[in-house]
C-alpha atoms as a PDB file:
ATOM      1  CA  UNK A   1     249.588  26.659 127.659  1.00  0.00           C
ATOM      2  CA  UNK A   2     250.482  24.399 124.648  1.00  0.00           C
ATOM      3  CA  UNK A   3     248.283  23.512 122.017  1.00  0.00           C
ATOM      4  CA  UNK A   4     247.422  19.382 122.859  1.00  0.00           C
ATOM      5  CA  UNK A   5     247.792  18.727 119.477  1.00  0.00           C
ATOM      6  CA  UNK A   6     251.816  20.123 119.336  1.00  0.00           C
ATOM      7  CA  UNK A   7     252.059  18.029 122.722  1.00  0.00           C
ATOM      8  CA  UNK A   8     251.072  14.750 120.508  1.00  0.00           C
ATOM      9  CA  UNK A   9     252.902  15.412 117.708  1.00  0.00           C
ATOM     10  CA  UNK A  10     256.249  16.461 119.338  1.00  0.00           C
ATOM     11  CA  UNK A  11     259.286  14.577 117.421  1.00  0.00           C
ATOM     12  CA  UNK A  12     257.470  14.102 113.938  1.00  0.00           C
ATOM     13  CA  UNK A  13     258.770  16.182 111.202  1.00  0.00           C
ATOM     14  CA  UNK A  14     257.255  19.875 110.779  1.00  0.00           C
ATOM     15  CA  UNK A  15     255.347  19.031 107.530  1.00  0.00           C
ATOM     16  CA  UNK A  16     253.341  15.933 109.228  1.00  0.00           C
ATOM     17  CA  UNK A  17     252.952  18.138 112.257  1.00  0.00           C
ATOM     18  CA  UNK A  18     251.256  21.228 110.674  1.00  0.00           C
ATOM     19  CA  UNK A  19     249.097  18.414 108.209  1.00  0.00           C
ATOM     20  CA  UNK A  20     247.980  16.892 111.443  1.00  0.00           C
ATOM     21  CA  UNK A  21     246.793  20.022 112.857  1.00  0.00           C
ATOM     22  CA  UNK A  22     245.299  20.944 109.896  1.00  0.00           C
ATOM     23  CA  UNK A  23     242.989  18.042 109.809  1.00  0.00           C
ATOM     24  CA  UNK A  24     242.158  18.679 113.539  1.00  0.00           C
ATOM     25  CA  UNK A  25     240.940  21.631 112.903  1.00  0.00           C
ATOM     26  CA  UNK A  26     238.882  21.101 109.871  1.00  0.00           C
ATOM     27  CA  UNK A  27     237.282  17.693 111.624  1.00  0.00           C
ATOM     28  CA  UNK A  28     236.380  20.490 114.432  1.00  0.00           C
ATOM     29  CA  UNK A  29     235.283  22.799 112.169  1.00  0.00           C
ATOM     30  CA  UNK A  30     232.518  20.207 110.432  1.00  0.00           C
ATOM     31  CA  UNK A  31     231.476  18.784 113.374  1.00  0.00           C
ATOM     32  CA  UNK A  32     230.612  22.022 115.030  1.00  0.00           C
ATOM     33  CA  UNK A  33     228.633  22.527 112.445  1.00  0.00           C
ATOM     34  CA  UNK A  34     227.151  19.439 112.056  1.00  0.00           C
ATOM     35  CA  UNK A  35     226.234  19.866 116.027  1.00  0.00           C
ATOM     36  CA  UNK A  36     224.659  23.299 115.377  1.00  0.00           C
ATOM     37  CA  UNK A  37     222.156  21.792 112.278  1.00  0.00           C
ATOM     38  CA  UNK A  38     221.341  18.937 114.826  1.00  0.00           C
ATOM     39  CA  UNK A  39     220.408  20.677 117.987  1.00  0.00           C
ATOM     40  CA  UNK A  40     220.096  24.614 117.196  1.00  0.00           C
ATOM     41  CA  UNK A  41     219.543  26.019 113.159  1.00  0.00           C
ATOM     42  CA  UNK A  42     218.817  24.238 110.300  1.00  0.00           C
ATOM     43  CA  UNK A  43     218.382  25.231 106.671  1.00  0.00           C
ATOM     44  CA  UNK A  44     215.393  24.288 104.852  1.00  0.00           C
ATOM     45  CA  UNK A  45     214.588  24.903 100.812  1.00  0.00           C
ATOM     46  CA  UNK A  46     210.810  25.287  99.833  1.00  0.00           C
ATOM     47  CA  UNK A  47     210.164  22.699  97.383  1.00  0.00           C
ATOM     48  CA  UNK A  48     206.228  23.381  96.430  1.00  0.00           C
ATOM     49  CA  UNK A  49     203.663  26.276  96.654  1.00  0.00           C
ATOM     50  CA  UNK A  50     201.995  24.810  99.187  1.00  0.00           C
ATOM     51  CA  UNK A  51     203.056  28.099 101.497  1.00  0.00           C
ATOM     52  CA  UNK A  52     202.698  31.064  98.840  1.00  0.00           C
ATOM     53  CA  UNK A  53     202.830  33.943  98.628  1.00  0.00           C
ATOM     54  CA  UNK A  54     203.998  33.812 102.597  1.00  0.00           C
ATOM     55  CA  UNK A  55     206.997  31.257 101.211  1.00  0.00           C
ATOM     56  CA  UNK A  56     208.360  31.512  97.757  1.00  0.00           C
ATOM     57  CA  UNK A  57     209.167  28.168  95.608  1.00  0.00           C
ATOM     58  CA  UNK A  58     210.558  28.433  92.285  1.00  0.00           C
ATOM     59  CA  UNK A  59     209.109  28.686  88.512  1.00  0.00           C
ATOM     60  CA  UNK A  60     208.301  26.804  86.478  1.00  0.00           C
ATOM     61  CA  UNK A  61     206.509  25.205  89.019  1.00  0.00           C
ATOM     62  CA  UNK A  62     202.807  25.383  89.646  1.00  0.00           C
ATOM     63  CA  UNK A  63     201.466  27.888  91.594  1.00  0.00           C
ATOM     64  CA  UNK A  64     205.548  29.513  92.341  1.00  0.00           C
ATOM     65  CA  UNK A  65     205.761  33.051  92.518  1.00  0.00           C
ATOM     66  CA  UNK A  66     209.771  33.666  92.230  1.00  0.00           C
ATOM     67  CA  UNK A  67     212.498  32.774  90.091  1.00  0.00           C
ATOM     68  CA  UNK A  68     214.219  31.208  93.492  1.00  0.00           C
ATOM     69  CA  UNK A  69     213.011  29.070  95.677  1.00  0.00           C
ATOM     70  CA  UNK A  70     212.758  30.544  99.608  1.00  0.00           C
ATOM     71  CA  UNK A  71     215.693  29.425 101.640  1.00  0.00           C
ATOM     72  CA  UNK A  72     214.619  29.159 105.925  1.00  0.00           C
ATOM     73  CA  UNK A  73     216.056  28.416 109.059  1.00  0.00           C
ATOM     74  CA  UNK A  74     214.178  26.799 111.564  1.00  0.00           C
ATOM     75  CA  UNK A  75     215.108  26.411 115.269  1.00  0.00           C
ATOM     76  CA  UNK A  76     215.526  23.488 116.301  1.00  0.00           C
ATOM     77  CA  UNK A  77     215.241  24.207 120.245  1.00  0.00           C
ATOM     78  CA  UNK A  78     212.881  26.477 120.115  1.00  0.00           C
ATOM     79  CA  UNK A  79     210.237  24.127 120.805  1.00  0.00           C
ATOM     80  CA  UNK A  80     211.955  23.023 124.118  1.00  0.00           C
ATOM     81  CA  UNK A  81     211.825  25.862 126.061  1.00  0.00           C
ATOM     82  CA  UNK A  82     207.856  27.006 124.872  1.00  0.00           C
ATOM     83  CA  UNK A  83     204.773  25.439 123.674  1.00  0.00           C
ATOM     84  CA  UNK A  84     204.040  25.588 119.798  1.00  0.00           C
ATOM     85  CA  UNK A  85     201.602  28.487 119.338  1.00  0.00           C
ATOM     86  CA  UNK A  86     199.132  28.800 116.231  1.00  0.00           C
ATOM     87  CA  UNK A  87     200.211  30.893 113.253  1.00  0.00           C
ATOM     88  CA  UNK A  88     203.899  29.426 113.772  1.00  0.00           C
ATOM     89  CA  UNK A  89     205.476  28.113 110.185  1.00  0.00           C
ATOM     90  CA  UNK A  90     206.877  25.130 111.556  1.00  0.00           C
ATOM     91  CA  UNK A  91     209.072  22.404 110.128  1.00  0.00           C
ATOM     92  CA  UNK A  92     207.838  18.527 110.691  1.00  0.00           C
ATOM     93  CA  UNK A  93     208.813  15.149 109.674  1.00  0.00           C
ATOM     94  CA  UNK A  94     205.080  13.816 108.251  1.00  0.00           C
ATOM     95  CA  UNK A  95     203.108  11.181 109.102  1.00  0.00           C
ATOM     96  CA  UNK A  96     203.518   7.861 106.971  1.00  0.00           C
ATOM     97  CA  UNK A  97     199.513   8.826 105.755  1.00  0.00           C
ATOM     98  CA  UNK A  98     201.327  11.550 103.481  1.00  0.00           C
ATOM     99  CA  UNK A  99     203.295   9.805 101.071  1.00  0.00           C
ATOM    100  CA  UNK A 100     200.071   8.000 100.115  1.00  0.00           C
ATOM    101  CA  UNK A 101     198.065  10.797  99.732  1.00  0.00           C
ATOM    102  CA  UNK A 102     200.393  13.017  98.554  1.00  0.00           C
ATOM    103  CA  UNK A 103     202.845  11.532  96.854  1.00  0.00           C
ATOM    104  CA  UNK A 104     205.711  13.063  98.733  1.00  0.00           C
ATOM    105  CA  UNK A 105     206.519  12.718 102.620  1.00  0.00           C
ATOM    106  CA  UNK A 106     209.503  13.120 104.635  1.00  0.00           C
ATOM    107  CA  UNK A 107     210.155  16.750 106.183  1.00  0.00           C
ATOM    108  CA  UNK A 108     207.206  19.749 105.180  1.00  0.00           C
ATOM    109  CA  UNK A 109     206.604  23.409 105.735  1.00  0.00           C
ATOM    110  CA  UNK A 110     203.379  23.855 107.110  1.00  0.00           C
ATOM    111  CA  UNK A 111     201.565  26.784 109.399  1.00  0.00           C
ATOM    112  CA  UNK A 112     200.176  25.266 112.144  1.00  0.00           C
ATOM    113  CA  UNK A 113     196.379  25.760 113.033  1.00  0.00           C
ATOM    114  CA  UNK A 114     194.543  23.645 115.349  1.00  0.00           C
ATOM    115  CA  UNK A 115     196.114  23.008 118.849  1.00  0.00           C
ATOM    116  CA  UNK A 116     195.966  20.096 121.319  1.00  0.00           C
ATOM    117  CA  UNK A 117     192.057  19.559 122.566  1.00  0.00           C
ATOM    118  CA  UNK A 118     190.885  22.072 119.627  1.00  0.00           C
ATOM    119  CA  UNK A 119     188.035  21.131 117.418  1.00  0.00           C
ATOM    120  CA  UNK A 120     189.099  22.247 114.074  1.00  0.00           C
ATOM    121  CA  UNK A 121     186.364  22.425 110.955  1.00  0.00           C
ATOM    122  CA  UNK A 122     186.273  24.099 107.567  1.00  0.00           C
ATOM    123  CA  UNK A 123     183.350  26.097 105.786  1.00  0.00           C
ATOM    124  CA  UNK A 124     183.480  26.766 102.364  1.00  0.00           C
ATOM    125  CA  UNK A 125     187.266  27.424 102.481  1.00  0.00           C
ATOM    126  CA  UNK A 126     187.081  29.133 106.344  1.00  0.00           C
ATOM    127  CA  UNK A 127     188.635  27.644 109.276  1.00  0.00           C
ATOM    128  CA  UNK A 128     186.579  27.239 112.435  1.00  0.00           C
ATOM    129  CA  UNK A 129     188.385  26.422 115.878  1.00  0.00           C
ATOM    130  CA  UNK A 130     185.880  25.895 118.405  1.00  0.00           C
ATOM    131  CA  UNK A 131     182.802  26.559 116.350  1.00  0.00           C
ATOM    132  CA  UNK A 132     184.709  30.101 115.576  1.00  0.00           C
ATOM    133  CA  UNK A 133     185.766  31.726 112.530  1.00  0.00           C
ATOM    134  CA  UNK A 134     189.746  32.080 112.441  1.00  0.00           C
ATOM    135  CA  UNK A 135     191.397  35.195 111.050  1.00  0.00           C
ATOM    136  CA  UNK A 136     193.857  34.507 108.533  1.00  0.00           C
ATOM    137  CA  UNK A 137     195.290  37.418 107.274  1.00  0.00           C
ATOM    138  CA  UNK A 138     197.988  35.560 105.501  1.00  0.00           C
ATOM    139  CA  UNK A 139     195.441  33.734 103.010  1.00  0.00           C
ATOM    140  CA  UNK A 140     194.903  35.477 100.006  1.00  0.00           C
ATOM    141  CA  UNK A 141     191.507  35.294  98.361  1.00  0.00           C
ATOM    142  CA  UNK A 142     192.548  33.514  94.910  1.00  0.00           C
ATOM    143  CA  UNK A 143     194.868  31.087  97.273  1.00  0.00           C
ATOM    144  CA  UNK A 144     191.648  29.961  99.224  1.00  0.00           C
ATOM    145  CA  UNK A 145     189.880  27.143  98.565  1.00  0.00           C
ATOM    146  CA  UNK A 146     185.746  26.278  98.729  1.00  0.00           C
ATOM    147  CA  UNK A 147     185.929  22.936 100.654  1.00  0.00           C
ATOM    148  CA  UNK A 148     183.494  22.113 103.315  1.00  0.00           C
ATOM    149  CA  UNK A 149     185.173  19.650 106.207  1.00  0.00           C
ATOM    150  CA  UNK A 150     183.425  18.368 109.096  1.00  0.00           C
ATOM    151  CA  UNK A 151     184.836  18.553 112.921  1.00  0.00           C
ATOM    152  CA  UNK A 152     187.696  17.341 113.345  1.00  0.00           C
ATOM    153  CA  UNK A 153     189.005  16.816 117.473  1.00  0.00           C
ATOM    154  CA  UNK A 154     192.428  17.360 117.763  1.00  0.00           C
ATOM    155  CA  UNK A 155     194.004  14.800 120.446  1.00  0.00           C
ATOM    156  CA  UNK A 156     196.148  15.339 123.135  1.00  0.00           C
ATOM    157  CA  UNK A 157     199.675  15.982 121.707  1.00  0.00           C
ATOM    158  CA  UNK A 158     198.844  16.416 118.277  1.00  0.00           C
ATOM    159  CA  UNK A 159     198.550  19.802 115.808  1.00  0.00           C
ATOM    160  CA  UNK A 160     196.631  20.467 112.261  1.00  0.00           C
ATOM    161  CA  UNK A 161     198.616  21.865 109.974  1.00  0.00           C
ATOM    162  CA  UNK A 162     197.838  23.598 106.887  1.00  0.00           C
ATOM    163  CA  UNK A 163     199.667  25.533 103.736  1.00  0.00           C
ATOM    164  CA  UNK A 164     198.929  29.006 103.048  1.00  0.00           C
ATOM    165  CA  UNK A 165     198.027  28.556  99.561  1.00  0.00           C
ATOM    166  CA  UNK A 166     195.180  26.327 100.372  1.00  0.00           C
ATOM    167  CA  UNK A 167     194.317  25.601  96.501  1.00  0.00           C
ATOM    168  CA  UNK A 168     197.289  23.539  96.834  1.00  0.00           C
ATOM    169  CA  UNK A 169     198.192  22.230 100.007  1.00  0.00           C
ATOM    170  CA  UNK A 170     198.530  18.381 100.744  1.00  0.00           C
ATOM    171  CA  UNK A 171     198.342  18.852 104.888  1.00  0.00           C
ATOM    172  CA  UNK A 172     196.613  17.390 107.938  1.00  0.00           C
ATOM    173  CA  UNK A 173     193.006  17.872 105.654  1.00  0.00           C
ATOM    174  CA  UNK A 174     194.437  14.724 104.091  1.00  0.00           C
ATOM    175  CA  UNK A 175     196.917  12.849 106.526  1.00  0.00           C
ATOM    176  CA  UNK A 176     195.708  13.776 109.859  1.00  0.00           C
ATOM    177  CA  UNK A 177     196.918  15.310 112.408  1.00  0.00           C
ATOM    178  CA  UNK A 178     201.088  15.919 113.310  1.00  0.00           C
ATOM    179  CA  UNK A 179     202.335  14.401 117.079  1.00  0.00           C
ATOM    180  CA  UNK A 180     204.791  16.703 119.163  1.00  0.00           C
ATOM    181  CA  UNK A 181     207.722  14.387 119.080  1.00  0.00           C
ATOM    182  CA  UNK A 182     207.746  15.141 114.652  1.00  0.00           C
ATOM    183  CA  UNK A 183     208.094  18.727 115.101  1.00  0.00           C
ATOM    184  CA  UNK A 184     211.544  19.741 114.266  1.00  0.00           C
ATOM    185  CA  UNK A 185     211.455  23.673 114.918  1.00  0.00           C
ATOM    186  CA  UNK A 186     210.057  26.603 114.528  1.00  0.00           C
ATOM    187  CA  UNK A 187     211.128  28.599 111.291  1.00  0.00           C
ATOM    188  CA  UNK A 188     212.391  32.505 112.336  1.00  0.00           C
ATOM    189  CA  UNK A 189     213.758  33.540 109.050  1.00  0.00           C
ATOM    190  CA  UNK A 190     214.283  33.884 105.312  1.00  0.00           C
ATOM    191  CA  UNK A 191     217.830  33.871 103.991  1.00  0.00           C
ATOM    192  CA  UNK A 192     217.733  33.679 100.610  1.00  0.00           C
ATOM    193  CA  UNK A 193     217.637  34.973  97.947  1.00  0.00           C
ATOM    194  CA  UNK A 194     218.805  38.844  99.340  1.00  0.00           C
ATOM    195  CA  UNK A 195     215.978  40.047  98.695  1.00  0.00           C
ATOM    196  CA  UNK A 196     213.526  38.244 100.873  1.00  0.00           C
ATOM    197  CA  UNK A 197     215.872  38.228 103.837  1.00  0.00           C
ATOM    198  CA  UNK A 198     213.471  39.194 106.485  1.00  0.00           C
ATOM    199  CA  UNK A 199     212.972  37.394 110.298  1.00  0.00           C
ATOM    200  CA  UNK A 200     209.310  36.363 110.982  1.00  0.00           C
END
């Protein structure tokens, strides 16, 4: 079978003919790619130390634990073919409510928490859900913080998200609550630097 491309080109000189297919494949190339970051992987950098020690962002920064900052992949359909579960590190485009109270909005790194029809409180830097005490054996004691937060219902659709480092983590404590249609996939791995390569 002939290439489609040779069958278009037929009669121009060999030089145009080999440029031509050239640039076919390259536009191919990029747009598989681009397909892939759109609808199956994509690469995320972690900007703040809102997720230490669990995520790594780079010194000098506050709070950052490595010389590089973590590089994840999230997946994008992940979240099409199962329900998002608590304890998933998720990425999320954030509500409007962020850039006000955080000074920063767009896409963040957060674990999720508090479920759809959850009540979701905090004691003295503990997480209740339900009136019960959550296990969170990826909080370390000097990353916790001592704030006391009322109930807070979670509505139908809708998921509390919070950093690991909760010292310093702008998340749903300040800008509510994240809807189902901003969640843009579940993150499954580190994969950089070398040394933190690891699948979660």
């Amino acid at each position: 079978m002939r290439n489609p491309i040779d069958h278009l080109t037929r009669g121009l000189p060999r030089g145009w003919r080999l440029t031509i297919d050239w640039l076919v494949t390259i536009v191919g190339a990029i747009a598989i790619v681009l397909a892939i970051k759109a609808w199956v992987v994509n690469p995320y950098r972690i900007p703040s130390s809102s997720m230490e020690p669990t995520l790594h962002c780079a010194r000098p920064d506050p709070g950052c634990e490595a010389g590089f900052s973590d590089r994840v992949l999230a997946c994008r359909f992940c979240y099409r073919f199962w329900s998002p579960k608590r304890g998933d590190i998720v990425v999320f485009h954030t509500p409007k409510l962020a850039q006000v109270r955080c000074g920063a909005g767009g896409t963040f790194v957060k674990r999720l928490i508090g479920l759809p029809g959850e009540t979701w409180s905090e004691k003295d830097g503990y997480v209740y859900i339900d009136g019960k005490k959550l296990k969170e054996p990826y909080i370390q004691a000097d990353r916790r913080d001592n704030r006391t937060i009322g109930a807070i219902h979670i509505p139908k659709g809708q998921y509390f998200m919070m950093g690991d480092n909760r010292n310093s983590s702008c998340d749903s404590r300040e800008w509510g609550t994240v809807p189902r249609k901003n969640l843009i996939g579940k993150v499954f791995a580190i994969y950089w630097p070398p040394s933190r390569i690891r699948i979660e």
